[in-house]
C-alpha atoms as a PDB file:
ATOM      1  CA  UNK A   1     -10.649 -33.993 -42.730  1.00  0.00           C
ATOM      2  CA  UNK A   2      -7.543 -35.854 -41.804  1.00  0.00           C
ATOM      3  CA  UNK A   3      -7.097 -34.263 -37.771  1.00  0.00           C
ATOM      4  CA  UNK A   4      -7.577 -30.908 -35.918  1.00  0.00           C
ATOM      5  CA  UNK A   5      -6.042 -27.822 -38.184  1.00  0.00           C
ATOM      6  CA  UNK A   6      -3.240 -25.938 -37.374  1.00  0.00           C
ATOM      7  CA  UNK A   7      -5.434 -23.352 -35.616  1.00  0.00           C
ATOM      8  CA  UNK A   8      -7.013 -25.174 -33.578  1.00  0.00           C
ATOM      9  CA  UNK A   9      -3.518 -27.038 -32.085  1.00  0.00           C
ATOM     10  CA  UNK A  10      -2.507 -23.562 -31.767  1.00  0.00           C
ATOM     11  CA  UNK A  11      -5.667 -22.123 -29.552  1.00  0.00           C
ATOM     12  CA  UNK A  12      -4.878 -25.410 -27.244  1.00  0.00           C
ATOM     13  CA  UNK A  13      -1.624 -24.430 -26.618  1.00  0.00           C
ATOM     14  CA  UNK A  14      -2.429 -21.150 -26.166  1.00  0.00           C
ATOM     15  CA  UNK A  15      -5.372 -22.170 -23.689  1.00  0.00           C
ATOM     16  CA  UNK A  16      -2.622 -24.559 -21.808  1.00  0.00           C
ATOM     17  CA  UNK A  17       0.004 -22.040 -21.577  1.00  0.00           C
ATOM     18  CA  UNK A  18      -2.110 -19.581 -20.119  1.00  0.00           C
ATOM     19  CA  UNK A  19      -3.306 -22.107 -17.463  1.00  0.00           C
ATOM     20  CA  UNK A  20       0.397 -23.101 -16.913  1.00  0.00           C
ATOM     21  CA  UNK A  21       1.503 -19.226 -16.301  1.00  0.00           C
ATOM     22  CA  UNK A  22      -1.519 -18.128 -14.178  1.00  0.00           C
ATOM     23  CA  UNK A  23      -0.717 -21.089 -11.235  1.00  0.00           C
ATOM     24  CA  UNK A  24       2.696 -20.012 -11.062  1.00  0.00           C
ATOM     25  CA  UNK A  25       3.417 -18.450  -7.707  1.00  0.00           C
ATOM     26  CA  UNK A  26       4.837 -14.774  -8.194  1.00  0.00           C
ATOM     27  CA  UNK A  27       6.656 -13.117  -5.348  1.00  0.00           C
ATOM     28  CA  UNK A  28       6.525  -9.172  -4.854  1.00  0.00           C
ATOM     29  CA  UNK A  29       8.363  -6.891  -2.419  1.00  0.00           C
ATOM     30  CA  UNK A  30       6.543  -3.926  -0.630  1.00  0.00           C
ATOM     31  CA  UNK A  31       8.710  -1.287   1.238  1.00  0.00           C
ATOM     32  CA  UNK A  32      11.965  -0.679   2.164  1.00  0.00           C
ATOM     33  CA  UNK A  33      14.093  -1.965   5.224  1.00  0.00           C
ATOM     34  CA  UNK A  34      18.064  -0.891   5.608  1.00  0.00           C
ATOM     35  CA  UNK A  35      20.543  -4.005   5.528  1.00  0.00           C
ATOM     36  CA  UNK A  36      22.507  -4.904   8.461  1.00  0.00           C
ATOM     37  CA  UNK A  37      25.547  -3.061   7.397  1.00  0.00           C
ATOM     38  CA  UNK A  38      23.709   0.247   6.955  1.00  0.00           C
ATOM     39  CA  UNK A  39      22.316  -0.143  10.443  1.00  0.00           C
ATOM     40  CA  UNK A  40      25.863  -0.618  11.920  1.00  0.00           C
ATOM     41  CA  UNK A  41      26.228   2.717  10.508  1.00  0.00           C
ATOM     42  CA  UNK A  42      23.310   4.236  12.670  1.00  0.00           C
ATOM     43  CA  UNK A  43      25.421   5.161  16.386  1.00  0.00           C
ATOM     44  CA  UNK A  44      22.846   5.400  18.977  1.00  0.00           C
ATOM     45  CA  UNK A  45      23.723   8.775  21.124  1.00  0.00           C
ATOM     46  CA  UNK A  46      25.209  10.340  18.239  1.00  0.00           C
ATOM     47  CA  UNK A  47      23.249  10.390  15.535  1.00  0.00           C
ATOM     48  CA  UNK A  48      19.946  12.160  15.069  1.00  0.00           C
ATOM     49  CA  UNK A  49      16.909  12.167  12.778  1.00  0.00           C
ATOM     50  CA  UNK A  50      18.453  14.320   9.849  1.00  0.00           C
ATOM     51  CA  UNK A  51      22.069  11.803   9.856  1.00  0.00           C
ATOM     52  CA  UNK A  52      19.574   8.720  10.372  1.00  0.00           C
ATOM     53  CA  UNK A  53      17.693   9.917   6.667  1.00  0.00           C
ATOM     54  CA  UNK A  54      21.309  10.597   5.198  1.00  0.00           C
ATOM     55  CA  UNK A  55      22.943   7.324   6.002  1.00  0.00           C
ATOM     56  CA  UNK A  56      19.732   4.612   5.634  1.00  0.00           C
ATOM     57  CA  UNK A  57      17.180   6.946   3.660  1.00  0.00           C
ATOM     58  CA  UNK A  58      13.849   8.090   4.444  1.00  0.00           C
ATOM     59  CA  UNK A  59      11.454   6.166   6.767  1.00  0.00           C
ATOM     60  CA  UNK A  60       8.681   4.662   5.110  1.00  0.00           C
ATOM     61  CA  UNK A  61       6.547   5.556   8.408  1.00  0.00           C
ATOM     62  CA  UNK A  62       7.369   8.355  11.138  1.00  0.00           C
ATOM     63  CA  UNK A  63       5.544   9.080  14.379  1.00  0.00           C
ATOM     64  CA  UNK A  64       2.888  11.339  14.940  1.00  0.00           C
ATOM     65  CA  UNK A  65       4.609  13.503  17.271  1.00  0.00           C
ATOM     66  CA  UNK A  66       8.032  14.807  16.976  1.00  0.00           C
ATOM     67  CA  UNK A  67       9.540  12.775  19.183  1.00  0.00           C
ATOM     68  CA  UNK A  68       8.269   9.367  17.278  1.00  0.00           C
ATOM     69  CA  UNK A  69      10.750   7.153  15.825  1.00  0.00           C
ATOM     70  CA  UNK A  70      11.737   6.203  12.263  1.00  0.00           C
ATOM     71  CA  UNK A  71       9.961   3.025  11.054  1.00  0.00           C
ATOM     72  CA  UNK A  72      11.016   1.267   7.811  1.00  0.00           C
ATOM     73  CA  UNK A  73       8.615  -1.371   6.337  1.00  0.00           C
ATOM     74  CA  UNK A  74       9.729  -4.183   4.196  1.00  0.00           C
ATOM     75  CA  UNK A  75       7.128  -7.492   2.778  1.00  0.00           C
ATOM     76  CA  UNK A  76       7.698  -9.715   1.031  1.00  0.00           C
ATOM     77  CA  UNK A  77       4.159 -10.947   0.109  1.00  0.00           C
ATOM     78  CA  UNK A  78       3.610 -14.660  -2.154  1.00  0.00           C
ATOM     79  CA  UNK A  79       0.881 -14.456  -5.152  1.00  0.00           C
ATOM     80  CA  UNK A  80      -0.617 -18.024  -6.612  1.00  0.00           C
ATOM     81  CA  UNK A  81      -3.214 -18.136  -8.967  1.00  0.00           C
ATOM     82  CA  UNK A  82      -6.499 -16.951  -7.641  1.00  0.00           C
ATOM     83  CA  UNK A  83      -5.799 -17.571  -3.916  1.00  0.00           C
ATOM     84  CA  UNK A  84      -5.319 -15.146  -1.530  1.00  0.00           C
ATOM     85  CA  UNK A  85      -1.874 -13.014  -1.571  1.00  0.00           C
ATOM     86  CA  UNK A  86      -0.029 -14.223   1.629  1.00  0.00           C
ATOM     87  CA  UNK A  87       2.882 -12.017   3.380  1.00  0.00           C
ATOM     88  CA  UNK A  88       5.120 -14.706   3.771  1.00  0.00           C
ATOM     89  CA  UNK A  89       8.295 -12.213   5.260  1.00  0.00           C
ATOM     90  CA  UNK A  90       7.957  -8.858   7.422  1.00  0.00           C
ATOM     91  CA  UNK A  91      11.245  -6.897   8.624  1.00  0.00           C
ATOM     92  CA  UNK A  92      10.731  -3.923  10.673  1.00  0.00           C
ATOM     93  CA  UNK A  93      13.370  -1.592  11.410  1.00  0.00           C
ATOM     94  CA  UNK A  94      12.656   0.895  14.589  1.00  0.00           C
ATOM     95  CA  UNK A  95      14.960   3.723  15.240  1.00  0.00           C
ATOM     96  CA  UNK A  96      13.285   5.795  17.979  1.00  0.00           C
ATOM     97  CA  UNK A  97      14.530   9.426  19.073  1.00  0.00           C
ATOM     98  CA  UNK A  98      14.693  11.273  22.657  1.00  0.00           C
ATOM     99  CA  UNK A  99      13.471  14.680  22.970  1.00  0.00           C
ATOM    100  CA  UNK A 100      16.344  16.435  21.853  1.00  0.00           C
ATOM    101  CA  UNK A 101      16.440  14.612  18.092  1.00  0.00           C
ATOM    102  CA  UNK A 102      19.214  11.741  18.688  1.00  0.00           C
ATOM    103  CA  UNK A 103      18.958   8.041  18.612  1.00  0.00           C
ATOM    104  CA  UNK A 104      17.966   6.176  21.398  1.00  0.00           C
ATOM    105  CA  UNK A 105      17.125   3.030  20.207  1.00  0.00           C
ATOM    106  CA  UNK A 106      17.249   0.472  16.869  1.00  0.00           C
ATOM    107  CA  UNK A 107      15.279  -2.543  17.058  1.00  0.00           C
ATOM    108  CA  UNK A 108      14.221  -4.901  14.645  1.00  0.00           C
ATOM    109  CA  UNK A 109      11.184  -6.756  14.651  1.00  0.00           C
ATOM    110  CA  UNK A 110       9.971  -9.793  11.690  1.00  0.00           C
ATOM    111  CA  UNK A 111       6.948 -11.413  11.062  1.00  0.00           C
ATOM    112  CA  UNK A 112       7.223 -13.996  14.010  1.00  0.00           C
ATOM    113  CA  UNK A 113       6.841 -11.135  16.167  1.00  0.00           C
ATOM    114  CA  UNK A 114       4.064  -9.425  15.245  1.00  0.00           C
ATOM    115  CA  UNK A 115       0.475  -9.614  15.579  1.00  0.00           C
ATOM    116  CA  UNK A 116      -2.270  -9.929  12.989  1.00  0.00           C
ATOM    117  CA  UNK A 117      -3.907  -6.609  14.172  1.00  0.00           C
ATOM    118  CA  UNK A 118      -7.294  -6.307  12.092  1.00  0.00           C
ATOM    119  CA  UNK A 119      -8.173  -2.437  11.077  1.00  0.00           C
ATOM    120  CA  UNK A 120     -11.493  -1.210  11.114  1.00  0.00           C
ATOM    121  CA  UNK A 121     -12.725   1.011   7.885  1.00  0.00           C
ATOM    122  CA  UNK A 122     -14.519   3.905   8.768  1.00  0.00           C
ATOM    123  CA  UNK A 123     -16.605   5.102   5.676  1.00  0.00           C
ATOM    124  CA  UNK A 124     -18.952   7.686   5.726  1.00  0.00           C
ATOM    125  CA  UNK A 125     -22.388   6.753   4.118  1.00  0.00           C
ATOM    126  CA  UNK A 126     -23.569   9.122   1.309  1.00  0.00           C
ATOM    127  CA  UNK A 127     -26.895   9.547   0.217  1.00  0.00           C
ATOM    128  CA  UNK A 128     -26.057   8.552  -3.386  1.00  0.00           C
ATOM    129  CA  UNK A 129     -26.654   5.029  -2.972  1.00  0.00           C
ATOM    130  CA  UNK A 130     -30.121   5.676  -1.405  1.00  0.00           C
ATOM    131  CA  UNK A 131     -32.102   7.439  -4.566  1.00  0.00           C
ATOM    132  CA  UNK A 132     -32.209   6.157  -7.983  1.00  0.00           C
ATOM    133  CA  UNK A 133     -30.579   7.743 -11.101  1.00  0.00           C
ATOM    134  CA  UNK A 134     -33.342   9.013 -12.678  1.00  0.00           C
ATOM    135  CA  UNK A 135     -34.618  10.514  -9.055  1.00  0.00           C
ATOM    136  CA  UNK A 136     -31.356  12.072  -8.855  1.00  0.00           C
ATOM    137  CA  UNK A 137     -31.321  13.878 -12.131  1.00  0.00           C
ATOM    138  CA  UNK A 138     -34.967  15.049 -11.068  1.00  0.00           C
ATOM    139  CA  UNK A 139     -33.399  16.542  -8.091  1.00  0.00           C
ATOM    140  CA  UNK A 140     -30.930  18.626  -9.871  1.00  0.00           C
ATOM    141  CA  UNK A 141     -33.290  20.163 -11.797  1.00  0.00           C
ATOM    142  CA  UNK A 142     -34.215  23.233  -9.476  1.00  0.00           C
ATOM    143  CA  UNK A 143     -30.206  24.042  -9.017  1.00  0.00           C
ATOM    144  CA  UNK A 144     -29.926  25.633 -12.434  1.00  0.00           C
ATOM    145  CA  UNK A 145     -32.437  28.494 -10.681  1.00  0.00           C
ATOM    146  CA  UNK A 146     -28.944  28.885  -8.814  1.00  0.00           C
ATOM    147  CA  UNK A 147     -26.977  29.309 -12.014  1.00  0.00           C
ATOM    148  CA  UNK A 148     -29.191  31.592 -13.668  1.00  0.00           C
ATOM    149  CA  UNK A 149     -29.389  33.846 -10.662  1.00  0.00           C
ATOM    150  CA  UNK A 150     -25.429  33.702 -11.057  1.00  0.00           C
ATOM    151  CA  UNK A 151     -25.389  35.254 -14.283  1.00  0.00           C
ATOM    152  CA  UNK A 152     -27.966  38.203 -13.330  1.00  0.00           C
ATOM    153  CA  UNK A 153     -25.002  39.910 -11.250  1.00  0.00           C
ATOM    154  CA  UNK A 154     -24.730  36.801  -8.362  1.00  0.00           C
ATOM    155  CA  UNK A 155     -21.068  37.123  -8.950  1.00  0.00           C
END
């Protein structure tokens, strides 16, 4: 045998592309944030919530109440290899109401002025992960009394 085969020079490259490709950093955008010139649009005393979605679109977050502001969420969030995604860019666009619908305010925040704000999960525990497959199946056995009791004129 004179050197490696054809296939075998193939699977390498293969094997080194791959490896090349998957430490490439790939960017991705989340959201959606009106431009500058759309927000010169936006006339605070004038406009109100319906003209605010006409001219800049939909919020991608509203308050709770009715009079909560507009907010629109834009991130721009870095991807390398098997690290940890990292938001690397944040613009938030606040248009808050008064009580009678119009704009009062448009501010714009970015990353630099927020606050990592860690969020607590709140996940109600289930008694599935306590009993065992087979004790499970076991259990289920005396509901098909239920089924057959259906049938005799239940429903």
């Amino acid at each position: 045998m004179t050197g490696p085969t054809k296939g075998f020079k193939s699977a390498v490259l293969g094997v080194c592309l791959l490896a090349a490709t998957a430490c490439t950093t790939q960017y991705r955008n989340h959201g959606y944030a009106p431009s500058q010139e759309e927000l010169a649009e936006v006339v605070v005393g004038v406009d109100t919530r319906d003209s605010v979605a006409e001219s800049i679109g939909t919020p991608s977050a509203s308050g709770v109440l009715n009079e909560g502001g507009y907010y629109y969420v834009r991130s721009r969030v870095r991807h390398f290899g098997a690290r940890k995604p990292k938001v690397i860019e944040r613009r938030v666009v606040a248009v808050t109401f008064d009580n009678r619908g119009v704009v009062r305010n448009v501010a714009e925040y970015s990353l630099e002025d927020g606050q990592i704000v860690p969020l607590s999960r709140r996940v109600t525990d289930s008694a599935v992960e306590e009993r065992s497959v087979l004790a499970q199946i076991l259990g289920n056995i005396s509901n098909f009394g239920g089924f057959n009791a259906a049938n005799n004129g239940g429903l």
